[in-house]
N, C-alpha and C. Protein backbone atom coordinates (compact mmCIF):
# COMPACT_ATOMS: atom_id res chain seq x y z
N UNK A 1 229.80 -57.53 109.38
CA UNK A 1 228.92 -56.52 108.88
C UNK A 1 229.65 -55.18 108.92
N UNK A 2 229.83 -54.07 107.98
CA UNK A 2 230.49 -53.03 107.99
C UNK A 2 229.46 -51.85 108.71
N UNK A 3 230.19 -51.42 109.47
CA UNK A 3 229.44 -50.26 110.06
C UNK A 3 228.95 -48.92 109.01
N UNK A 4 227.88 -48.49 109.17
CA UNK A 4 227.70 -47.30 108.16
C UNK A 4 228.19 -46.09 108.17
N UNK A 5 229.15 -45.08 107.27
CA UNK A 5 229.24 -44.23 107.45
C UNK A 5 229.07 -42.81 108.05
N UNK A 6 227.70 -42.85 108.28
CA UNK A 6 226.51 -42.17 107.82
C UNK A 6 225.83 -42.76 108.80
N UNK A 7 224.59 -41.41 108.99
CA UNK A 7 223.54 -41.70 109.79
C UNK A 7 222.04 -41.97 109.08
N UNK A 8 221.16 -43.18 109.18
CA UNK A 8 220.08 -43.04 108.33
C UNK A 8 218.86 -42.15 108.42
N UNK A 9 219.32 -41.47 109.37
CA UNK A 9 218.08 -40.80 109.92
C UNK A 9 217.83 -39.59 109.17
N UNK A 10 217.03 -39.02 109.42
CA UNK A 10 216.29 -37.83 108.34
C UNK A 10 217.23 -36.69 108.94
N UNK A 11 217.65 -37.09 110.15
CA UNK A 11 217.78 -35.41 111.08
C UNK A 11 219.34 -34.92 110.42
N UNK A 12 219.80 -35.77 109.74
CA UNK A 12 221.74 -35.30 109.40
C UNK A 12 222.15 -36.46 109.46
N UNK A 13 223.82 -36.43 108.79
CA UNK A 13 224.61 -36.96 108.66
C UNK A 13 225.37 -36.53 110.26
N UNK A 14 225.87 -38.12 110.90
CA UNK A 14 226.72 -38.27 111.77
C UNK A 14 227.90 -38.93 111.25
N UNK A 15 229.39 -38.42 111.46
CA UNK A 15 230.50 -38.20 110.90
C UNK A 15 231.23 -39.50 112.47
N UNK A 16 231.39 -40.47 111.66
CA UNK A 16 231.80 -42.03 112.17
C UNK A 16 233.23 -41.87 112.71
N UNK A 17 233.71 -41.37 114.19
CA UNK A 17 234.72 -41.13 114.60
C UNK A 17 236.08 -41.90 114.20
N UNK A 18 237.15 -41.68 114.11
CA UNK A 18 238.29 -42.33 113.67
C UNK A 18 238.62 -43.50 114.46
N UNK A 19 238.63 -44.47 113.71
CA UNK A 19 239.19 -45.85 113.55
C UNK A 19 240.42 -45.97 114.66
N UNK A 20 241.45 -45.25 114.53
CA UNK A 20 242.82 -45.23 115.51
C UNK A 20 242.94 -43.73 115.65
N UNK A 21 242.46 -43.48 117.03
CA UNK A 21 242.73 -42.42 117.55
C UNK A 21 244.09 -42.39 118.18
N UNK A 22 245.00 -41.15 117.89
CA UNK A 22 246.25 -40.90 119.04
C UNK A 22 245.87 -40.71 120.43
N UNK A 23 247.09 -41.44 121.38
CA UNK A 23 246.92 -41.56 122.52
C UNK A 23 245.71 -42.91 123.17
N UNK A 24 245.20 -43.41 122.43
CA UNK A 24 244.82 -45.06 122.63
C UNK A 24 245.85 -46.11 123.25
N UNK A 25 245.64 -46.18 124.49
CA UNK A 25 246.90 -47.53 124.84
C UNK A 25 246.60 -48.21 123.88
N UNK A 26 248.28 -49.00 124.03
CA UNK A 26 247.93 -50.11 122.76
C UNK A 26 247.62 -51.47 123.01
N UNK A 27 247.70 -51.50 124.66
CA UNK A 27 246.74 -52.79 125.50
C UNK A 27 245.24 -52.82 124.56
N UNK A 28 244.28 -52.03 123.52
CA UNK A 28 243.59 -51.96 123.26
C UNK A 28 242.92 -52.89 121.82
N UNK A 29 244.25 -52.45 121.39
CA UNK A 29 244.87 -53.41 119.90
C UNK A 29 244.43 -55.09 119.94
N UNK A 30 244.59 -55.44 119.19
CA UNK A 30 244.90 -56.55 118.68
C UNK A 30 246.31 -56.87 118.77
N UNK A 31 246.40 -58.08 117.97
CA UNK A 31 248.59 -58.45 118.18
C UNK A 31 248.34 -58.01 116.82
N UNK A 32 247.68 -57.97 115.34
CA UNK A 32 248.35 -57.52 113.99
C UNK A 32 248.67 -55.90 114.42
N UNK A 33 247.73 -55.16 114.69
CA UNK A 33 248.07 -53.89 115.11
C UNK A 33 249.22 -53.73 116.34
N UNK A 34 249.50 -54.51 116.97
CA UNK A 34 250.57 -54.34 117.99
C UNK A 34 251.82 -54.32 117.20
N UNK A 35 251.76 -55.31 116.52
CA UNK A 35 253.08 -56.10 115.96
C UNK A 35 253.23 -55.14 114.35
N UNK A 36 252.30 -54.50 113.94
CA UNK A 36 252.75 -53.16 113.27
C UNK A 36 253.01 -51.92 113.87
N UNK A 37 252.43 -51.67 114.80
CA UNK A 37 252.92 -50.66 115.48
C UNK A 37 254.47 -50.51 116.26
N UNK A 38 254.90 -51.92 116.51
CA UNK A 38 255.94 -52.61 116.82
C UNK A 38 256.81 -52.29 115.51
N UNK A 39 256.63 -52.66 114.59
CA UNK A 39 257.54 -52.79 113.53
C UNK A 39 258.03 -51.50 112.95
N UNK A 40 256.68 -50.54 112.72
CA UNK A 40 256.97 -48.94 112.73
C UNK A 40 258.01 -48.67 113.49
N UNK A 41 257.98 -48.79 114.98
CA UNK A 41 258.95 -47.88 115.77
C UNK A 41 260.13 -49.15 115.61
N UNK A 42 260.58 -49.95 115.41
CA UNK A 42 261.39 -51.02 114.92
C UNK A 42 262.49 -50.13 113.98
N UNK A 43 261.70 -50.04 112.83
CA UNK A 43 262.36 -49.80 111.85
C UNK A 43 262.75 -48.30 111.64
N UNK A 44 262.21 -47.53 112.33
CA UNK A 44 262.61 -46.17 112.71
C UNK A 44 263.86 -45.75 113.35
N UNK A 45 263.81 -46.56 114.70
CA UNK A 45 265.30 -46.72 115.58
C UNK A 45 266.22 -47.49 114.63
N UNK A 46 265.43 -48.64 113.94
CA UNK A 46 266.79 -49.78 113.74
C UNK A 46 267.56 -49.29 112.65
N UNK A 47 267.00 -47.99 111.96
CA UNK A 47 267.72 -47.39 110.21
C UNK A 47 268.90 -46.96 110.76
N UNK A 48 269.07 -46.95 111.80
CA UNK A 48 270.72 -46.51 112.54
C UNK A 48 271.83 -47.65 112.42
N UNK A 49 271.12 -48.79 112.71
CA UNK A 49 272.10 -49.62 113.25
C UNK A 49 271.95 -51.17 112.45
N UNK A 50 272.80 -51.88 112.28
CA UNK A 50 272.18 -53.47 111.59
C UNK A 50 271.04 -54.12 112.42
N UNK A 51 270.84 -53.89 114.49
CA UNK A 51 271.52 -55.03 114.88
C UNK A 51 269.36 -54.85 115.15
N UNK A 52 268.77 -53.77 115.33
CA UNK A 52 267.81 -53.55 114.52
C UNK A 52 266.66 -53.89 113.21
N UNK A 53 267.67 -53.95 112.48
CA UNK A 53 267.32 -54.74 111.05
C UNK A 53 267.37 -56.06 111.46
N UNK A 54 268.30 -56.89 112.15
CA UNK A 54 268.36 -58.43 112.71
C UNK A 54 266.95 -58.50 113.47
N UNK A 55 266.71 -57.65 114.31
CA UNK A 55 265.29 -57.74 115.06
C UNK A 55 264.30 -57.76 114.22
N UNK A 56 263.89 -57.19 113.12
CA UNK A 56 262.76 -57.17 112.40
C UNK A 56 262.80 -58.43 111.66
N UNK A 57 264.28 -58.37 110.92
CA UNK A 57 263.99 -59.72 109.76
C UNK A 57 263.75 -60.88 110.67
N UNK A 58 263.52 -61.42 111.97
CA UNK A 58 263.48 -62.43 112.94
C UNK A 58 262.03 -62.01 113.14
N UNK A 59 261.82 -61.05 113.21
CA UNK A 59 260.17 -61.19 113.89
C UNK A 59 259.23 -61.07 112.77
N UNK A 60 259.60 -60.44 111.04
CA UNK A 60 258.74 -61.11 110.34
C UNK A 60 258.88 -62.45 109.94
N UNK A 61 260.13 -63.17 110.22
CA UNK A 61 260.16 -64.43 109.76
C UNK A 61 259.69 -65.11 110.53
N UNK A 62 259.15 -65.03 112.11
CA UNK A 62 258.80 -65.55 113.00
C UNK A 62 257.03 -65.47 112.16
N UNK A 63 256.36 -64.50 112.18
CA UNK A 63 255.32 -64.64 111.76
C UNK A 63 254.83 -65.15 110.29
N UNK A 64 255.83 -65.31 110.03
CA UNK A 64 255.99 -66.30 108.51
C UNK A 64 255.52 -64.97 107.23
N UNK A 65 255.84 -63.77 107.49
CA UNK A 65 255.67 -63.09 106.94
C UNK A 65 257.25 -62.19 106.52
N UNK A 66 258.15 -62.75 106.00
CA UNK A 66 259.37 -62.59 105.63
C UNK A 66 259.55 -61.30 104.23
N UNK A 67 258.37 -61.46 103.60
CA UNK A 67 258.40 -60.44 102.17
C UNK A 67 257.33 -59.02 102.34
N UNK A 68 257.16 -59.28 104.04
CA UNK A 68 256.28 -57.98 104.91
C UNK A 68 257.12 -56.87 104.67
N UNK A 69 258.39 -57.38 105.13
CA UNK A 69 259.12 -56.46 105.60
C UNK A 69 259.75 -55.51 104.87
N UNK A 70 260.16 -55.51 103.40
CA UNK A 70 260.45 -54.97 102.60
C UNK A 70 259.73 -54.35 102.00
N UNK A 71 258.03 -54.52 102.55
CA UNK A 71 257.38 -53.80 101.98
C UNK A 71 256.87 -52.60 103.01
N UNK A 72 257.47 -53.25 104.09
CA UNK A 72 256.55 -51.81 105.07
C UNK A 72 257.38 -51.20 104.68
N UNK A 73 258.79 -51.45 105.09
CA UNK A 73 260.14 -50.31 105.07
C UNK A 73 259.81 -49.24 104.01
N UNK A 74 259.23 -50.18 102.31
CA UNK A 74 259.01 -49.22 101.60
C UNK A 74 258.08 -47.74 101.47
N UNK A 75 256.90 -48.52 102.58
CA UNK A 75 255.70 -48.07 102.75
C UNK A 75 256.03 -46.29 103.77
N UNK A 76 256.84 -46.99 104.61
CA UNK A 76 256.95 -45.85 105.83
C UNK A 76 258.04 -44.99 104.82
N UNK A 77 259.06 -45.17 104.11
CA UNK A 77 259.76 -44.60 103.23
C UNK A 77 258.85 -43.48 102.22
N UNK A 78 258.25 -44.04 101.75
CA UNK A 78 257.06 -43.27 100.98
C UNK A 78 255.78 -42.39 101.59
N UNK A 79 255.35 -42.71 102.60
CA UNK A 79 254.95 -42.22 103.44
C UNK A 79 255.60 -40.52 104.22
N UNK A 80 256.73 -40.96 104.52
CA UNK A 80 257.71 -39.99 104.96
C UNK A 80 257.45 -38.88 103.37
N UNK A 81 257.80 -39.41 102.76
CA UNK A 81 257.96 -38.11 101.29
C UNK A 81 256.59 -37.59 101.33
N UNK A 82 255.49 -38.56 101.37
CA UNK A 82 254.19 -37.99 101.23
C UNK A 82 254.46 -36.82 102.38
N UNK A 83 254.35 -37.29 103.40
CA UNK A 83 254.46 -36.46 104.74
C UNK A 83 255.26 -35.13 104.79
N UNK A 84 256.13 -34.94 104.21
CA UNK A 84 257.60 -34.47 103.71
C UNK A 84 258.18 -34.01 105.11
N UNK A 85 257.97 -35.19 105.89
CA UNK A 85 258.66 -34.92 107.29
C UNK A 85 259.01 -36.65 107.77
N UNK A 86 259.87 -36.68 108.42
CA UNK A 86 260.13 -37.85 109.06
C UNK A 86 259.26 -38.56 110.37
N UNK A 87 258.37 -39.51 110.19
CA UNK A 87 257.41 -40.33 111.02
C UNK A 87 258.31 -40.30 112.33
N UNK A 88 257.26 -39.91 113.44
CA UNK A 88 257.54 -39.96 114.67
C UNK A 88 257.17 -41.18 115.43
N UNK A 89 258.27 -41.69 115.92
CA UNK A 89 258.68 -43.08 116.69
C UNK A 89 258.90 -42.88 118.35
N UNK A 90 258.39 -43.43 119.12
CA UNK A 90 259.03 -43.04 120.07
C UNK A 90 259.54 -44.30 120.53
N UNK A 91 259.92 -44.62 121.94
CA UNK A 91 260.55 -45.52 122.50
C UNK A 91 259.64 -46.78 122.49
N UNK A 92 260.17 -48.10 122.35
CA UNK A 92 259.35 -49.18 122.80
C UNK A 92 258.51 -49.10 123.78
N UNK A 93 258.61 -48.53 124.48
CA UNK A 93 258.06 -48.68 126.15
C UNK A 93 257.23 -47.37 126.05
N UNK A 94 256.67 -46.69 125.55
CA UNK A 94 255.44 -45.91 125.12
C UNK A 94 254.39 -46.49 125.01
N UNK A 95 253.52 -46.20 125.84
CA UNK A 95 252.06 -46.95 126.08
C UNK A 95 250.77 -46.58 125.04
N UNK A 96 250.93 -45.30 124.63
CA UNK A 96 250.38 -44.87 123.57
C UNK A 96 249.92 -44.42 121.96
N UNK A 97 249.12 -44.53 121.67
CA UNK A 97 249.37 -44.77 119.84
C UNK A 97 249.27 -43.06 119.82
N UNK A 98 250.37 -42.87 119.08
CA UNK A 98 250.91 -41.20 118.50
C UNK A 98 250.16 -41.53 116.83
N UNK A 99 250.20 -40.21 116.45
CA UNK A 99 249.23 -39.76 115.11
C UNK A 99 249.71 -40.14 114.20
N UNK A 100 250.92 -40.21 114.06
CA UNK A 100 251.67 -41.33 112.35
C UNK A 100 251.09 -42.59 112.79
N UNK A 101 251.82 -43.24 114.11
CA UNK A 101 251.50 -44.42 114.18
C UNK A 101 249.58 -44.65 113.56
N UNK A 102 248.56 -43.63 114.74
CA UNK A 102 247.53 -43.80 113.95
C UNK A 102 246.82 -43.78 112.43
N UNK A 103 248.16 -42.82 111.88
CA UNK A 103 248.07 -43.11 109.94
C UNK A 103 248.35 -44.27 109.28
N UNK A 104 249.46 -44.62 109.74
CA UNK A 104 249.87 -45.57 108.97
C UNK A 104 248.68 -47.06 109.80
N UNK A 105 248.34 -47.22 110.70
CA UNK A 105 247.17 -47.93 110.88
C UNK A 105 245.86 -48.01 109.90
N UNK A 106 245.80 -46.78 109.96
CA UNK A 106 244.58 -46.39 109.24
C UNK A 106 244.49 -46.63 107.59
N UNK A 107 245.65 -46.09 107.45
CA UNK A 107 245.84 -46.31 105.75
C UNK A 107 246.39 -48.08 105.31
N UNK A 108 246.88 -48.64 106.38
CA UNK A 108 246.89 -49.97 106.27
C UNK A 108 245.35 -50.81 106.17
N UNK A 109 244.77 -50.31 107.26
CA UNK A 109 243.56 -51.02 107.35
C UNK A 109 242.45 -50.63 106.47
N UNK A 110 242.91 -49.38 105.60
CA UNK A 110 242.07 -49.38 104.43
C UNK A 110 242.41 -49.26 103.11
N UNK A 111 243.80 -50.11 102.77
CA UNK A 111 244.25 -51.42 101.73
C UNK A 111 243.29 -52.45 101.94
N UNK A 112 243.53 -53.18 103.05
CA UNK A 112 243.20 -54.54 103.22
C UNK A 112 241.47 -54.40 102.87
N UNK A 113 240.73 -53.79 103.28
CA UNK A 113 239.46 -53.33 103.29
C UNK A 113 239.27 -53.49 101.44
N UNK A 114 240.10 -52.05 101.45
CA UNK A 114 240.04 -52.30 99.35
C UNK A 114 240.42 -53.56 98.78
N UNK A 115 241.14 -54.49 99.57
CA UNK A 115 241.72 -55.60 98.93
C UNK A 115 240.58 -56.71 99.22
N UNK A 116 239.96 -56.54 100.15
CA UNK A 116 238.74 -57.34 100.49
C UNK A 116 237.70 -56.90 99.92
N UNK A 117 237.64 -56.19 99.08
CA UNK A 117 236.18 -55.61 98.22
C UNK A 117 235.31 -55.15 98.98
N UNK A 118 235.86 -54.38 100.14
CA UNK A 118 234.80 -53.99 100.87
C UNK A 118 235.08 -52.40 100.53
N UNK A 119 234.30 -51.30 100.25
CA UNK A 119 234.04 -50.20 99.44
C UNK A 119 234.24 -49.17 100.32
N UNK A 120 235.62 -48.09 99.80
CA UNK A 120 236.05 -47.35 101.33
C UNK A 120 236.92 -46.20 100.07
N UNK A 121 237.10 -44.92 100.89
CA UNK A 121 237.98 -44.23 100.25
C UNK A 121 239.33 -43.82 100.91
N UNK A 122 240.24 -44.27 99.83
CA UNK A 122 241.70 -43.84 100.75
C UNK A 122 242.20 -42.43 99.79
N UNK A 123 242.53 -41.46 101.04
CA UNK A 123 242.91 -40.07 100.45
C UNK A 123 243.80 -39.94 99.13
N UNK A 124 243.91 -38.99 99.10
CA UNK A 124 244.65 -38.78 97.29
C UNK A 124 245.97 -39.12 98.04
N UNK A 125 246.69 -39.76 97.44
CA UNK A 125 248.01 -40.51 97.89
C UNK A 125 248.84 -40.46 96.94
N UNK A 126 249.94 -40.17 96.20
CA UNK A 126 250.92 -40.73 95.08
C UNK A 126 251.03 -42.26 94.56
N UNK A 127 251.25 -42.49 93.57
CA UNK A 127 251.23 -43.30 92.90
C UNK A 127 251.37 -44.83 93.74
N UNK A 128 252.85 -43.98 94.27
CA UNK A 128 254.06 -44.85 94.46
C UNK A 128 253.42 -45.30 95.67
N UNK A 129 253.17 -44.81 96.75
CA UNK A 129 252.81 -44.50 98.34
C UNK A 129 251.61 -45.90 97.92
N UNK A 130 250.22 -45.82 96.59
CA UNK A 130 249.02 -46.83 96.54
C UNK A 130 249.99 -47.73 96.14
N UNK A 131 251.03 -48.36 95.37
CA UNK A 131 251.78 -49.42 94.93
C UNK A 131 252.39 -49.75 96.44
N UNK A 132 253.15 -49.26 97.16
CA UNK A 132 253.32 -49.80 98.59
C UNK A 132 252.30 -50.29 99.42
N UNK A 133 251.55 -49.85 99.37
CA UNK A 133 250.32 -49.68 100.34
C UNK A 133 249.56 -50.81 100.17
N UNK A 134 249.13 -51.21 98.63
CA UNK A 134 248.85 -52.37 98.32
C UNK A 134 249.46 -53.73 98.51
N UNK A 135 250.89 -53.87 98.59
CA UNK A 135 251.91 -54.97 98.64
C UNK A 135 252.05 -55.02 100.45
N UNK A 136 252.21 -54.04 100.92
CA UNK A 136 252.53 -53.84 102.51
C UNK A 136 250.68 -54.78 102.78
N UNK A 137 250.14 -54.41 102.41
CA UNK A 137 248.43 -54.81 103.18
C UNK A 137 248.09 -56.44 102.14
N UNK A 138 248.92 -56.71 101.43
CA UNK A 138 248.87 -58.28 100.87
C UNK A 138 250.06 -59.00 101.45
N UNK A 139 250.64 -58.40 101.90
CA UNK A 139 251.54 -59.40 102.45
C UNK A 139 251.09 -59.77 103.72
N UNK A 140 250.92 -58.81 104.42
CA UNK A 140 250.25 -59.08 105.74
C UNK A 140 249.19 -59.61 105.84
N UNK A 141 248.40 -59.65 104.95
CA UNK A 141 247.22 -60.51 104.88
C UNK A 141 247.58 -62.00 104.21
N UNK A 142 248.58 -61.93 103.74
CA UNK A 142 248.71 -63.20 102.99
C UNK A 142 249.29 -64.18 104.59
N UNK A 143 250.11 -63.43 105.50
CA UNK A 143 250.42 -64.01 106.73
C UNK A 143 249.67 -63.95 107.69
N UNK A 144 248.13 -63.33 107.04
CA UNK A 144 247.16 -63.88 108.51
C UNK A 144 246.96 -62.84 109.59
N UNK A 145 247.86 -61.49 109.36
CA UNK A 145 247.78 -60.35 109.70
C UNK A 145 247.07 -59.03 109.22
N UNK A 146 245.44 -59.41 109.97
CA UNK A 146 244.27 -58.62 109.36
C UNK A 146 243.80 -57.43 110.45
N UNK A 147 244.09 -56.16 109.78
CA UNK A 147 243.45 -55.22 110.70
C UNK A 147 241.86 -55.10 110.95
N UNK A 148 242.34 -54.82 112.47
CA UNK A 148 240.62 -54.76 112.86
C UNK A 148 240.40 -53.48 113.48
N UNK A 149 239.97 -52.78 113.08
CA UNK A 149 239.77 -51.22 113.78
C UNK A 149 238.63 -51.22 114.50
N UNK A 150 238.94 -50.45 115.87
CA UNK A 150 238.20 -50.67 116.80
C UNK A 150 237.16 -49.50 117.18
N UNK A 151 236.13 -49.77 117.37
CA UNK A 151 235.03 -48.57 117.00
C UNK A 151 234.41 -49.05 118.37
N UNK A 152 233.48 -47.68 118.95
CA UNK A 152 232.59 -47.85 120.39
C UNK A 152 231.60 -48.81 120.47
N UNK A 153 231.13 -49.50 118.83
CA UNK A 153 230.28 -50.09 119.20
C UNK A 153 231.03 -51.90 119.25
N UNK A 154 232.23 -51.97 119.09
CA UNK A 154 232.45 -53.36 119.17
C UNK A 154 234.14 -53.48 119.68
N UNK A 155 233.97 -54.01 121.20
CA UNK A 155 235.61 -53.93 121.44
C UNK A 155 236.70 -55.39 121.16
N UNK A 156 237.67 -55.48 120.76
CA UNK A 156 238.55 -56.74 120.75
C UNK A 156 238.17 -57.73 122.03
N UNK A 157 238.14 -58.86 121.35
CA UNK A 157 238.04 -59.94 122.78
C UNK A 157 239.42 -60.24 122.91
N UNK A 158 240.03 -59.72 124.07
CA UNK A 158 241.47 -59.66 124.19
C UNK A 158 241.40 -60.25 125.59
N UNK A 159 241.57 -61.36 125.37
CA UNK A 159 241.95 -61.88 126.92
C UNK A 159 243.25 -61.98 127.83
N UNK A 160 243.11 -61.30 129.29
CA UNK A 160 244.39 -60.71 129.82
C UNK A 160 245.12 -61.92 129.56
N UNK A 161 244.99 -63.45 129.58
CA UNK A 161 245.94 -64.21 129.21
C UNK A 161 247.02 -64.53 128.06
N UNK A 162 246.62 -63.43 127.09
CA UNK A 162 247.21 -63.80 125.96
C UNK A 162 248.10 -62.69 125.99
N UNK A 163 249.36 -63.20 125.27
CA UNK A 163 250.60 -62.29 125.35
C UNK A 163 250.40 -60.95 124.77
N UNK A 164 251.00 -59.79 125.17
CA UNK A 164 250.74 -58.22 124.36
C UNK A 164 252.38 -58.10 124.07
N UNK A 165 252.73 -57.46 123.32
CA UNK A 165 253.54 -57.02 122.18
C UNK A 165 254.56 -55.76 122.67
N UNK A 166 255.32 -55.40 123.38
CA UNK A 166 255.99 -54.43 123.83
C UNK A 166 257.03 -53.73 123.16
């Protein structure tokens, strides 16, 4: 069931807090959101080096999502121009979701939303940035990697037994 924008009540409109707030551990996530948030700071560090790029093409091929990857790269590439600044990455071992990371969440999880016919608005964006955006959020969905944004009224059933994403 999609949560409502909007408040029905006579008294005003209540303004539906953000989906991925910065500074959210990412113990909070899901593994699709881990394992993009993972891949973001991945491919940030790894544009230095091959051995980087070997890490990603192994961990989308691990998730059987091999034609992901060429599309995020494109995505965060385009993104950056939108931005006209370079996306901030920090170290693996950062416990917290920073404000790109929370964009590019956000604008992922509302592709997949548009791609699911579920009725949402994504900001004025460039052409190029909705042609990424669309291919980056079908590929990942085509591998089973569906964002779930997490709101006060419904939290992930994340059980401490199951592996988290570092």
């Amino acid at each position: 069931m999609k949560m409502l924008e909007f408040s029905p009540r006579p008294e005003g409109f209540t303004e539906v807090p953000e989906r991925y707030v910065p500074g959210t551990d990412l113990a909070t996530f899901g593994f699709a959101e881990q394992f993009l948030i993972w891949a973001t700071r991945a491919a940030h560090m790894g544009s230095d080096s091959g051995y980087g790029q070997t890490r990603l093409d192994a961990a989308f091929a691990a998730i059987d999502a091999p034609s992901a990857l060429p599309c995020l790269l494109d995505f965060l590439r385009d993104l950056e121009q939108q931005f006209g600044r370079p996306l901030a990455a920090p170290c693996f071992k950062w416990r917290a979701l920073l404000a790109d990371e929370a964009r590019v969440l956000t604008l992922v999880a509302r592709f997949q939303s548009a791609a699911a016919g579920v009725p949402g608005s994504l900001p004025k964006l460039s052409a190029q940035l909705l042609q990424t955006g669309q291919q980056l959020s079908l590929a990942l969905s085509t591998a089973g990697l569906h964002l779930h944004p997490i709101t006060n009224h419904a939290r992930p059933s994340w059980p401490d037994g199951l592996p988290v994403l570092h």
